[in-house]
Protein backbone atom coordinates (compact mmCIF):
# COMPACT_ATOMS: atom_id res chain seq x y z
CA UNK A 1 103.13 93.05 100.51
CA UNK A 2 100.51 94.70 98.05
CA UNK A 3 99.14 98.09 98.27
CA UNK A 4 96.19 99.62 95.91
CA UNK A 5 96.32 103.32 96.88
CA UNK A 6 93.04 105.34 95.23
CA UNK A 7 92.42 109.04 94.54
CA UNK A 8 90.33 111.45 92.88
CA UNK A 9 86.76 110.92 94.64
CA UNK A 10 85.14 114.21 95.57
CA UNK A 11 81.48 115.88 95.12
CA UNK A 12 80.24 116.63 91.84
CA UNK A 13 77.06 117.78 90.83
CA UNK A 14 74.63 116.04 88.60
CA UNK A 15 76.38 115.94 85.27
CA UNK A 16 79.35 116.40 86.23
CA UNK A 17 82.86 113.89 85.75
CA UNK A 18 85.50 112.73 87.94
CA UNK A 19 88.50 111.02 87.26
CA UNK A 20 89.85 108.02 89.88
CA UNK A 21 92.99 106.46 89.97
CA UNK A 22 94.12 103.77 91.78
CA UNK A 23 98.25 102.65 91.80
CA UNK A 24 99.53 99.10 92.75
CA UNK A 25 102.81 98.82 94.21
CA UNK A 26 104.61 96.42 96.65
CA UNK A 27 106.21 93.26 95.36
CA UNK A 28 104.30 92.32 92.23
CA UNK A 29 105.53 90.35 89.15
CA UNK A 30 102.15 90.50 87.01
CA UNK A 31 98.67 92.06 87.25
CA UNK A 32 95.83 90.61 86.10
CA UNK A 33 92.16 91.80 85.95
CA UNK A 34 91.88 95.04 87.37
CA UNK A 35 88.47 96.82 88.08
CA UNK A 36 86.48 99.09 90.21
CA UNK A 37 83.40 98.00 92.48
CA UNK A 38 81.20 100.97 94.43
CA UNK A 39 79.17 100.00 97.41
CA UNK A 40 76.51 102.56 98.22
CA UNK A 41 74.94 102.70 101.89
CA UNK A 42 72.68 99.93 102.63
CA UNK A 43 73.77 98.24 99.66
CA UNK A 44 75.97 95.18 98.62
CA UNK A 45 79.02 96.11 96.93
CA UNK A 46 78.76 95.81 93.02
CA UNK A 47 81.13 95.78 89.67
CA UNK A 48 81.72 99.05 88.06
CA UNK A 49 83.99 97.97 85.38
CA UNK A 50 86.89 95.86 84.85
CA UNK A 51 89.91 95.85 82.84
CA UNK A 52 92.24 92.73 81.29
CA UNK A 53 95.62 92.84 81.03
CA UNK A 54 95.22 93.21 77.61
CA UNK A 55 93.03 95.61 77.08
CA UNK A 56 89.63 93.91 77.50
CA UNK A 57 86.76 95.88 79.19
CA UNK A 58 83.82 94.41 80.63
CA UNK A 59 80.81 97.24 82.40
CA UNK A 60 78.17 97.27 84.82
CA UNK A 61 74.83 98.28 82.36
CA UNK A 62 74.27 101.22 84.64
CA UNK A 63 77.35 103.05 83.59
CA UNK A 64 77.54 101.63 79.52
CA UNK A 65 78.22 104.95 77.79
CA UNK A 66 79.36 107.35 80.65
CA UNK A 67 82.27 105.37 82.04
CA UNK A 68 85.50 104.55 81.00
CA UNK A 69 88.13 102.28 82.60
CA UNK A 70 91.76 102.01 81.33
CA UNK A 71 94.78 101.00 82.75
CA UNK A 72 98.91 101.70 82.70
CA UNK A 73 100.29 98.85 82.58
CA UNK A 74 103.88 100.02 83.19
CA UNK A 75 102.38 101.86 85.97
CA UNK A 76 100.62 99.25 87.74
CA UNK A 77 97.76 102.20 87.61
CA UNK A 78 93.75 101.63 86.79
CA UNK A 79 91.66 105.01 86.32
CA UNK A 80 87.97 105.34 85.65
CA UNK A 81 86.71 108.21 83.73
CA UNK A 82 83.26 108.87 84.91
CA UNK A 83 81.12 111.01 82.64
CA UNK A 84 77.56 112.57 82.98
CA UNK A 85 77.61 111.63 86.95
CA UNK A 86 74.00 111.56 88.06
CA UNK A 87 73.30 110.86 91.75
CA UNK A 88 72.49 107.41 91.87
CA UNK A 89 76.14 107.23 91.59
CA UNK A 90 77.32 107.88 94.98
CA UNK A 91 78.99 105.89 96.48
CA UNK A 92 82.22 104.44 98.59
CA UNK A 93 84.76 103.59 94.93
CA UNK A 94 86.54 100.84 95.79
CA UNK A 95 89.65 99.18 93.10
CA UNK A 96 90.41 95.52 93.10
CA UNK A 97 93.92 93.98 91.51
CA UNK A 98 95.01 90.47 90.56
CA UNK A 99 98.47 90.86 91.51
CA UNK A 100 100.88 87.45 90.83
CA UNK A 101 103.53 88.02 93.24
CA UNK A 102 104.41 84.09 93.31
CA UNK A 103 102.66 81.18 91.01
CA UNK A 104 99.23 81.91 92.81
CA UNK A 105 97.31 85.70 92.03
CA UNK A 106 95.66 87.13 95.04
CA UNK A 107 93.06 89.70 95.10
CA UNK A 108 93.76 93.11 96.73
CA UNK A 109 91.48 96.11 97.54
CA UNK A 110 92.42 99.61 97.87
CA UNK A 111 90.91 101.43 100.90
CA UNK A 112 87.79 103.27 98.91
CA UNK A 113 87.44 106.94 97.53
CA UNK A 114 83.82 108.55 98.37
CA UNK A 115 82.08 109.99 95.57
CA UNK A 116 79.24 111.96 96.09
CA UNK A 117 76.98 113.36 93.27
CA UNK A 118 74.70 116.31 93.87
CA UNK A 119 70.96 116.52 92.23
């Protein structure tokens, strides 16, 4: 069994940053993409960012300059440096992990961190 464990949501005002960090763990042999997706109320969940195994970064256009994903990879950890938070932000953080446990990778979520920014 798999579990993505998140922290580090919290309210911030307008401007502000928060750091979130989200730690695999469980039987896992490799980890592929890992990312972050937000779902705001009355909305569909969407892609923050995501992160290869090597290194490659891929962002949603709403957060190109402000947000930063990296990963441990000895760690089994993803984080996501959010800078210059502005309200349209809030939302329900959510990390997703391509963990290979056998020959097959399966996708696992962590439970969601709120973040809430304040105008």
């Amino acid at each position: 069994q798999v579990q993505l464990v998140e922290s580090g949501g919290g309210l911030v005002q307008a401007g502000g940053s928060l750091r979130l960090s989200c730690a695999a763990s469980g039987r896992i042999f490799t980890i592929g993409v890992m990312g972050w997706y937000r779902q705001a109320p009355g909305k569909q969940r969407e892609l923050v960012a995501t992160v290869s195994s090597g290194g490659s970064t891929n962002y949603a256009d709403s957060v190109k300059g402000r947000f930063t994903i990296s990963r441990d990879n000895a760690e089994n950890t993803v984080y996501l440096q959010m800078n210059s938070l502005k309200p349209e932000d809030t939302a329900v953080y959510y990390c997703k992990a391509a963990v290979r446990a056998s020959l097959t990778p399966i996708d696992y979520w962590g439970q969601g961190t709120q973040v809430t920014v304040s105008s």
